[in-house]
N, C-alpha and C. Protein backbone atom coordinates (compact mmCIF):
# COMPACT_ATOMS: atom_id res chain seq x y z
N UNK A 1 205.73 50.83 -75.33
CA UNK A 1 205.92 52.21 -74.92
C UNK A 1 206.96 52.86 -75.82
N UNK A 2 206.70 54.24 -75.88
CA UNK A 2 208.00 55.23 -77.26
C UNK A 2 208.42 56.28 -76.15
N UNK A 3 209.60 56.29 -76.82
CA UNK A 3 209.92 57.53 -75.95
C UNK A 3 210.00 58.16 -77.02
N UNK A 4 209.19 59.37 -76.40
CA UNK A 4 208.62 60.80 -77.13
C UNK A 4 209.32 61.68 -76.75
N UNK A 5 209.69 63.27 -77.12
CA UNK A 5 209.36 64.24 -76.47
C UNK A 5 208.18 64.67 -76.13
N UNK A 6 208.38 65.59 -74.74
CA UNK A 6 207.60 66.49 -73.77
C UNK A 6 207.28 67.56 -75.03
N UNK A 7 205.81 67.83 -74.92
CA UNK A 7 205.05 69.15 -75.99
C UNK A 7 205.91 70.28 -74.98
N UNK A 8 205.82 70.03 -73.90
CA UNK A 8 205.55 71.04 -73.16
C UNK A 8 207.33 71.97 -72.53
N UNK A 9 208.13 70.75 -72.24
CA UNK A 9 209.27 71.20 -71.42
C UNK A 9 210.45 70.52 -72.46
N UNK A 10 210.01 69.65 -73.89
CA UNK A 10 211.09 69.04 -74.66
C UNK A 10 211.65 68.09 -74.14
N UNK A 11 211.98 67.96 -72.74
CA UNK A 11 212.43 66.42 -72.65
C UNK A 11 211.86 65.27 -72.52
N UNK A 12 213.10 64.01 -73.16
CA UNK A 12 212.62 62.82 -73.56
C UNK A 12 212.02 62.11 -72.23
N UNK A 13 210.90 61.55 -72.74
CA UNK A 13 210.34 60.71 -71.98
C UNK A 13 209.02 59.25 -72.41
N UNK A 14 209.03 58.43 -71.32
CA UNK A 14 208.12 56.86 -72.10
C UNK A 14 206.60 57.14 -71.82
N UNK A 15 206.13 57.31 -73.21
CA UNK A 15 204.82 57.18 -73.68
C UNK A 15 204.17 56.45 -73.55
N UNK A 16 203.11 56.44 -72.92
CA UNK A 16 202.18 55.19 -73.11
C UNK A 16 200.57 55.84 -73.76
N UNK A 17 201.03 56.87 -75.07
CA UNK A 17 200.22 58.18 -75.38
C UNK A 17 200.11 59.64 -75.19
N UNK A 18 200.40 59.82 -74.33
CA UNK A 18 200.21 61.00 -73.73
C UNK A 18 201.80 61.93 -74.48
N UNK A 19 201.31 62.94 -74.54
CA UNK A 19 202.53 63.96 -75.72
C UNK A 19 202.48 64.65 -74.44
N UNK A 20 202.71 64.71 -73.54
CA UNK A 20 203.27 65.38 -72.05
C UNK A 20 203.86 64.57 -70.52
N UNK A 21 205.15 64.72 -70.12
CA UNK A 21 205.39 63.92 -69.55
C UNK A 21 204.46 64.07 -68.01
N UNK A 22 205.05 63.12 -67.28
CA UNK A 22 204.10 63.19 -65.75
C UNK A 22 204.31 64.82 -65.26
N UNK A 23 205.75 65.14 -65.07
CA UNK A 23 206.15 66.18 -63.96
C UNK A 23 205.11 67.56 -64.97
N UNK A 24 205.38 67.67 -66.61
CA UNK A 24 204.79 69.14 -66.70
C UNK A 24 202.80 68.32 -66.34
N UNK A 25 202.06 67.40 -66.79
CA UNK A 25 200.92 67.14 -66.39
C UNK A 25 201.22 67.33 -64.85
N UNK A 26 201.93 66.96 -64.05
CA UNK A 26 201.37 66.98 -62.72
C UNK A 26 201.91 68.41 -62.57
N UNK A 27 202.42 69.89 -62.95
CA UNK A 27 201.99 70.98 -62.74
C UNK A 27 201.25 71.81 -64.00
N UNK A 28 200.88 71.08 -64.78
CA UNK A 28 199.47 71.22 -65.17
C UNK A 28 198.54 71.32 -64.41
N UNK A 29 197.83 70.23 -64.11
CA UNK A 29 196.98 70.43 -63.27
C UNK A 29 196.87 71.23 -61.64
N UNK A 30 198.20 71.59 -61.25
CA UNK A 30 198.17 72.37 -60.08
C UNK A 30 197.94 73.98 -61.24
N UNK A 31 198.15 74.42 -62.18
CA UNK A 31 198.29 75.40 -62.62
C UNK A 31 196.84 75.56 -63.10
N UNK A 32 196.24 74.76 -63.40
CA UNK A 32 194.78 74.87 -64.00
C UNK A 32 193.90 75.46 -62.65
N UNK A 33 194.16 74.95 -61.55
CA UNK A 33 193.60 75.14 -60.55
C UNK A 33 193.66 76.55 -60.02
N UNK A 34 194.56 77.13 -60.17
CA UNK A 34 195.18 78.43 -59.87
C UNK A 34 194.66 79.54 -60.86
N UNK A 35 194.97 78.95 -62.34
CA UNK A 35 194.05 79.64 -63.67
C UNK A 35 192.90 79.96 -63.02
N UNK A 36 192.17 78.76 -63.23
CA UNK A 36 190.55 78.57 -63.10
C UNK A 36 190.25 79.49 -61.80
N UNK A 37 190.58 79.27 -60.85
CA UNK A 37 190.27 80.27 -60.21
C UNK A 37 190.52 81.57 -59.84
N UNK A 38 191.34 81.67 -60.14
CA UNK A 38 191.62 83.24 -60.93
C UNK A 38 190.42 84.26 -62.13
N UNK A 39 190.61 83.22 -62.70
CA UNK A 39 189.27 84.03 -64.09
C UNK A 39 188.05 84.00 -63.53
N UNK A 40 187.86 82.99 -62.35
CA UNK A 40 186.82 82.83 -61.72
C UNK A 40 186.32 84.25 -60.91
N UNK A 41 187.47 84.89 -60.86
CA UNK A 41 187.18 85.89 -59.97
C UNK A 41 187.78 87.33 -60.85
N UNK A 42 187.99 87.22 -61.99
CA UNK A 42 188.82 88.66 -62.72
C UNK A 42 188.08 87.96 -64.31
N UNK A 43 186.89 87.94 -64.34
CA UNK A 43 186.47 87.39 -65.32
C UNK A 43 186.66 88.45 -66.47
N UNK A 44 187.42 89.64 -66.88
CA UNK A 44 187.80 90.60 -67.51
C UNK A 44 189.11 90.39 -67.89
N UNK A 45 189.80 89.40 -67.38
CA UNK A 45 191.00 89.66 -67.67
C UNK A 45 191.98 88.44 -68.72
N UNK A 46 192.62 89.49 -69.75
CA UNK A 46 193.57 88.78 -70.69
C UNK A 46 194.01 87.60 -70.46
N UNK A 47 194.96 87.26 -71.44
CA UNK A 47 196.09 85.62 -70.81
C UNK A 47 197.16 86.67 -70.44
N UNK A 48 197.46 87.24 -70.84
CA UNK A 48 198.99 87.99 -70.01
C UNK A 48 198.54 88.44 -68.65
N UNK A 49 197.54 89.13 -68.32
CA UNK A 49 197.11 89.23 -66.78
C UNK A 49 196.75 88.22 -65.92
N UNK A 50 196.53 87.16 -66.36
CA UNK A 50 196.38 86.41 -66.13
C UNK A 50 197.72 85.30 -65.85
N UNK A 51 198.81 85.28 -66.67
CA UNK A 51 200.05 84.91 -66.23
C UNK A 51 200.83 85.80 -65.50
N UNK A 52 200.24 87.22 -65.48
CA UNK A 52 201.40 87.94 -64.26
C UNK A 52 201.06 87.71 -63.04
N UNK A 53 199.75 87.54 -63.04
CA UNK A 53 198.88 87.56 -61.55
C UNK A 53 199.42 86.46 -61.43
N UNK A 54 199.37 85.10 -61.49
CA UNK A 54 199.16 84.02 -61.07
C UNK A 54 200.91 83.25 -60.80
N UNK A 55 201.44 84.20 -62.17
CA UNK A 55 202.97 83.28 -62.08
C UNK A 55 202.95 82.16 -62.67
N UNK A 56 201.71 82.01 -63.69
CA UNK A 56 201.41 80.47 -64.43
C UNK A 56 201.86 81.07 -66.03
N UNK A 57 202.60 80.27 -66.16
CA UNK A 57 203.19 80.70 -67.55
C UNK A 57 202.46 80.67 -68.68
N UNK A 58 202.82 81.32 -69.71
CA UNK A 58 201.53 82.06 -70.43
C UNK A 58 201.46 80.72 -71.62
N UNK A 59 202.32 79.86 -71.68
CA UNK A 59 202.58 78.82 -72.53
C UNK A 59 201.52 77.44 -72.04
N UNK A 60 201.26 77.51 -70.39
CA UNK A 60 200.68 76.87 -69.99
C UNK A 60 199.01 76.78 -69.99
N UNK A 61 199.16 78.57 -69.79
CA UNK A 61 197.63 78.83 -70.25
C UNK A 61 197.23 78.47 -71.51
N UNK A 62 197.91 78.79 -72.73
CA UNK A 62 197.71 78.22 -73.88
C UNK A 62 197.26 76.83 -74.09
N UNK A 63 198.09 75.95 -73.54
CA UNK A 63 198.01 74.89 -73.63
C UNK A 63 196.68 74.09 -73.20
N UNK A 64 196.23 75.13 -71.81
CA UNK A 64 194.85 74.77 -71.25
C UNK A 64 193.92 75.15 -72.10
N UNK A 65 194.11 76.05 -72.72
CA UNK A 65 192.97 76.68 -73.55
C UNK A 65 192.86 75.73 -74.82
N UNK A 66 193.22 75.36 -75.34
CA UNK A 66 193.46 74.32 -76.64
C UNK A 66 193.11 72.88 -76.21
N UNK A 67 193.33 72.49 -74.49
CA UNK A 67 192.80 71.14 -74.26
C UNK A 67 190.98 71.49 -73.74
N UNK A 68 190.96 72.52 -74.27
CA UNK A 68 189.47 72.90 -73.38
C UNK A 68 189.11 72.50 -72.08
N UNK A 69 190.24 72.97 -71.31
CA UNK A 69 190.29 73.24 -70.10
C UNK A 69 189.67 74.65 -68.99
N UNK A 70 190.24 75.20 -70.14
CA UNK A 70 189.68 76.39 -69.56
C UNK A 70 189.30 77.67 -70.49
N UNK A 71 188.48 78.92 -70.36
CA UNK A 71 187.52 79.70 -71.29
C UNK A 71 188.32 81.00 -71.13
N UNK A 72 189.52 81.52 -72.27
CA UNK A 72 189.17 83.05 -71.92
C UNK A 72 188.84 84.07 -72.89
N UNK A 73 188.55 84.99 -72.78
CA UNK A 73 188.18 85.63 -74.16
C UNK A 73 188.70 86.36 -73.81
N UNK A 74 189.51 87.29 -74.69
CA UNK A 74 189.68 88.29 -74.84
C UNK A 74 189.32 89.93 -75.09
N UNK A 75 189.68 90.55 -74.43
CA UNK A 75 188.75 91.69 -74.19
C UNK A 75 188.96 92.97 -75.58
N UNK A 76 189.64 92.64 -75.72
CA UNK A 76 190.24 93.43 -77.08
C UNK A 76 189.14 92.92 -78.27
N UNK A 77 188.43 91.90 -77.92
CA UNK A 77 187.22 91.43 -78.82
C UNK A 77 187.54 90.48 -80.09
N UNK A 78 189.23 90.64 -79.97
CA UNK A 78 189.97 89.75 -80.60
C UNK A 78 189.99 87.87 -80.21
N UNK A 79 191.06 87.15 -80.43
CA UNK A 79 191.01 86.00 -79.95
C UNK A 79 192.24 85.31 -80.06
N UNK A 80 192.25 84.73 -78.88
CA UNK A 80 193.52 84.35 -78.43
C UNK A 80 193.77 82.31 -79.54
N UNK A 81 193.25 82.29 -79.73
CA UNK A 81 192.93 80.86 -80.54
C UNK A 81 191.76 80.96 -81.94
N UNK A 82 192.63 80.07 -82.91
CA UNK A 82 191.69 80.02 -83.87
C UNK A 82 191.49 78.68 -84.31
N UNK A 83 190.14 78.31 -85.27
CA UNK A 83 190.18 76.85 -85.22
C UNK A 83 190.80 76.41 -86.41
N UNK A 84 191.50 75.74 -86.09
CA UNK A 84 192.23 74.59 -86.92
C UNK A 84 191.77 74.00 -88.11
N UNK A 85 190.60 74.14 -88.60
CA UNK A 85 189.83 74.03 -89.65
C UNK A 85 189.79 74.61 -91.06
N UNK A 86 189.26 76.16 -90.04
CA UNK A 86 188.74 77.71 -90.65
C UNK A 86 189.06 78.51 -90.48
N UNK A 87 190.14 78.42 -89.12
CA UNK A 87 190.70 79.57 -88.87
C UNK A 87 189.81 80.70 -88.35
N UNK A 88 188.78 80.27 -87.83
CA UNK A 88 187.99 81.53 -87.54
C UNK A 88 188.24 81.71 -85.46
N UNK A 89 188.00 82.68 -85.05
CA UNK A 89 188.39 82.75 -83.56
C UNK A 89 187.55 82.01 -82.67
N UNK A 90 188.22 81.99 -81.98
CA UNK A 90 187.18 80.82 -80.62
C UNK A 90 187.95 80.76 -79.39
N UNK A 91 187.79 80.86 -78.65
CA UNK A 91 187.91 81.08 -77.42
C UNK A 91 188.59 80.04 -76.48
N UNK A 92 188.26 78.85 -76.65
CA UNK A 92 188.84 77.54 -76.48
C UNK A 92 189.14 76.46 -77.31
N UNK A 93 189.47 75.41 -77.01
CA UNK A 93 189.71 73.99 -78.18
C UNK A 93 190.55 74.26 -79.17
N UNK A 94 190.13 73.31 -80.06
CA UNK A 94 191.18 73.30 -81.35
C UNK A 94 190.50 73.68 -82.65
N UNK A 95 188.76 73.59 -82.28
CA UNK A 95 187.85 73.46 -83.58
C UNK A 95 186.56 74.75 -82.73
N UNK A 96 185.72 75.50 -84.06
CA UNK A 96 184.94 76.44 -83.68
C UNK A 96 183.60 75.46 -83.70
N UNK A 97 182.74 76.18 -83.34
CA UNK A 97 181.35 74.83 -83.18
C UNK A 97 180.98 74.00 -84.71
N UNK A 98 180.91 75.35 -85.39
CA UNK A 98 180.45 74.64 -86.80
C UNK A 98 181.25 73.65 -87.38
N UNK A 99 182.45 73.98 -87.16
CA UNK A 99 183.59 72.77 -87.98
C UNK A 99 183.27 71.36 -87.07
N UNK A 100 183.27 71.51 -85.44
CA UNK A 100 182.68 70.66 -85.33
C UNK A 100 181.58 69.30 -85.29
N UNK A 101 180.49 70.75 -85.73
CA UNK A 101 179.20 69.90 -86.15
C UNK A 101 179.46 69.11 -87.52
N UNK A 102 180.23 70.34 -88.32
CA UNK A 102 180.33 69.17 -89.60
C UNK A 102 180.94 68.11 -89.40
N UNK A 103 182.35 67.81 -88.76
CA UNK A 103 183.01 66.84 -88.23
C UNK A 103 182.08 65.57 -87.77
N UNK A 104 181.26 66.08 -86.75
CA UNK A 104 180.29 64.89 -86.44
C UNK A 104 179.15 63.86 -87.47
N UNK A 105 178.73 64.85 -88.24
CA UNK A 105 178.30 64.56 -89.07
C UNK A 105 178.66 64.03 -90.02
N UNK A 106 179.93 64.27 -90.93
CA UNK A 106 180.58 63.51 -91.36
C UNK A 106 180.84 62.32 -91.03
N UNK A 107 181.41 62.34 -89.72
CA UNK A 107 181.62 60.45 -88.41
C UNK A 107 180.38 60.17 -88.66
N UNK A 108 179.25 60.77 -88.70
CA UNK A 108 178.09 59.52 -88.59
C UNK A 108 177.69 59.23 -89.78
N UNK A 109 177.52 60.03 -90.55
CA UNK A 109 177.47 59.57 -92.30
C UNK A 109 178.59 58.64 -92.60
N UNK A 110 179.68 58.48 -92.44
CA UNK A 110 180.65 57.39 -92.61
C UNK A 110 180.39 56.41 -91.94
N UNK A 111 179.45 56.31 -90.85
CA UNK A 111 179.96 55.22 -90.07
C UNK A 111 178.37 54.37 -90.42
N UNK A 112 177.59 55.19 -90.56
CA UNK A 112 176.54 54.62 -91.37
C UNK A 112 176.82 54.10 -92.51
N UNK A 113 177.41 54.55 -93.48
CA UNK A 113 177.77 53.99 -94.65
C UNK A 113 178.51 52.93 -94.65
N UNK A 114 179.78 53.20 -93.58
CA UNK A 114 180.12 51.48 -93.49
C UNK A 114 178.89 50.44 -93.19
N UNK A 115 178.34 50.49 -92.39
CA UNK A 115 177.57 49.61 -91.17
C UNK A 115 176.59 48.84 -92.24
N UNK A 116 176.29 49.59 -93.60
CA UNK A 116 175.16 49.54 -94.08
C UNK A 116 175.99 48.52 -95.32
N UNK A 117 177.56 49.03 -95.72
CA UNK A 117 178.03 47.86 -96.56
C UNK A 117 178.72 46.49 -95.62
N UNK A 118 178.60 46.27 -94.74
CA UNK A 118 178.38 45.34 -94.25
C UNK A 118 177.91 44.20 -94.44
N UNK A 119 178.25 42.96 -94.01
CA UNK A 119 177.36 41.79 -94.65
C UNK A 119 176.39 41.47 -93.75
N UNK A 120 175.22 41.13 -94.28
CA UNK A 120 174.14 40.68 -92.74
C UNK A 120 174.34 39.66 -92.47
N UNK A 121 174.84 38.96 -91.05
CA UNK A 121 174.98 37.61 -90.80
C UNK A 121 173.24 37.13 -90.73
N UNK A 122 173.21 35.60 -91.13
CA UNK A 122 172.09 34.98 -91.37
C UNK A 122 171.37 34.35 -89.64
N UNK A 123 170.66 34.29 -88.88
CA UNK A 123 170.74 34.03 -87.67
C UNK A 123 169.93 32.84 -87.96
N UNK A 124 171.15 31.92 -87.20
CA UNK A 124 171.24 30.47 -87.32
C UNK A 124 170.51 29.65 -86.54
N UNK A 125 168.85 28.46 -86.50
CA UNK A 125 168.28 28.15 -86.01
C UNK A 125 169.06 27.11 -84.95
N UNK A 126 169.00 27.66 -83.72
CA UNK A 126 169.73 26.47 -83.08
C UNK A 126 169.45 24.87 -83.12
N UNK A 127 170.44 23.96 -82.64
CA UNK A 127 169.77 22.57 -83.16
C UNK A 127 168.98 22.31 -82.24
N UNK A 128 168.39 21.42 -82.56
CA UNK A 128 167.22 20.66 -81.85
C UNK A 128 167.44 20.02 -80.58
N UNK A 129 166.93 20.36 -79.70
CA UNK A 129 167.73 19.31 -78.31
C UNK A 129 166.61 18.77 -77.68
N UNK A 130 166.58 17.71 -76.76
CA UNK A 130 165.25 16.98 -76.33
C UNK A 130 164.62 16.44 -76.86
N UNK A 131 163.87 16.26 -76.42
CA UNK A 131 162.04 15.03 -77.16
C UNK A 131 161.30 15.49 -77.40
N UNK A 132 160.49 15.30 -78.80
CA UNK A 132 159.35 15.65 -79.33
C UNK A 132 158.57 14.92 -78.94
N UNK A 133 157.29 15.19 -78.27
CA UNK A 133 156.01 14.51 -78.25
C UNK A 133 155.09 14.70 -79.73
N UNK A 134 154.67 13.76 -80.35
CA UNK A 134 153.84 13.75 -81.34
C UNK A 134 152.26 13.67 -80.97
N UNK A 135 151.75 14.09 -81.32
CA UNK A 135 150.37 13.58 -80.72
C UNK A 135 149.83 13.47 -79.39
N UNK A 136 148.74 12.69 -79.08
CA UNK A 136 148.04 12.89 -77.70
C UNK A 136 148.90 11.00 -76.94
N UNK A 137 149.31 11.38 -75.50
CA UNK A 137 149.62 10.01 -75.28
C UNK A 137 149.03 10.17 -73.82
């Protein structure tokens, strides 16, 4: 285990992976709940209306929006996130679809290419066990 900092609140805490400690994940997820249903019902509305209404901090929404947690677009036709790639806008995640598809594709062209320099194991006749009958007895 490392002790990391918190992405979220900066303090130190023991990793076992996770770049967020328990207390901001465990009001994470009470805050997602509150998000989500909120947009659920003001499906027009910004991340700042969306953090005044709710009292969910606008850092948090971010954060949901980038774990693709949750969808908002912006009404200004603008975008609150861009992908990490290309920089082009998107609405959620870290990547826009296309960077993704190439991404995938790339993983499987590599992973084919390993698989294929690979050595073929030879499949080994097991030994012989029991009695041979020869002939008619």
């Amino acid at each position: 285990m490392n002790i990391i900092q918190c992405s979220l609140c900066k303090k130190p805490f023991q990793s076992i992976g996770g770049k967020v400690c328990v207390e901001c994940l465990t009001k994470l997820d009470e805050d997602f709940v509150v998000v989500r249903d909120y947009i659920y019902e003001n499906k027009k509305a910004d991340v700042d209306k969306v953090a005044e209404d709710t009292g969910v901090s606008k850092q948090h929404i971010l954060y949901l929006l980038k774990q693709g947690r949750l969808i908002i677009d912006d009404p200004s036709g603008g975008s609150l996130l861009s992908c990490e790639i290309c920089k082009k806008p998107i609405s959620t995640g870290k990547m826009c679809a296309d960077c993704k598809a190439h991404l995938a594709m790339t993983m499987d062209r590599s992973i084919s290419t390993s698989a294929s320099k690979a050595p073929v194991q030879q499949k080994k006749e097991p030994p012989f066990r029991g009695s041979a009958k020869i002939g008619n007895r």
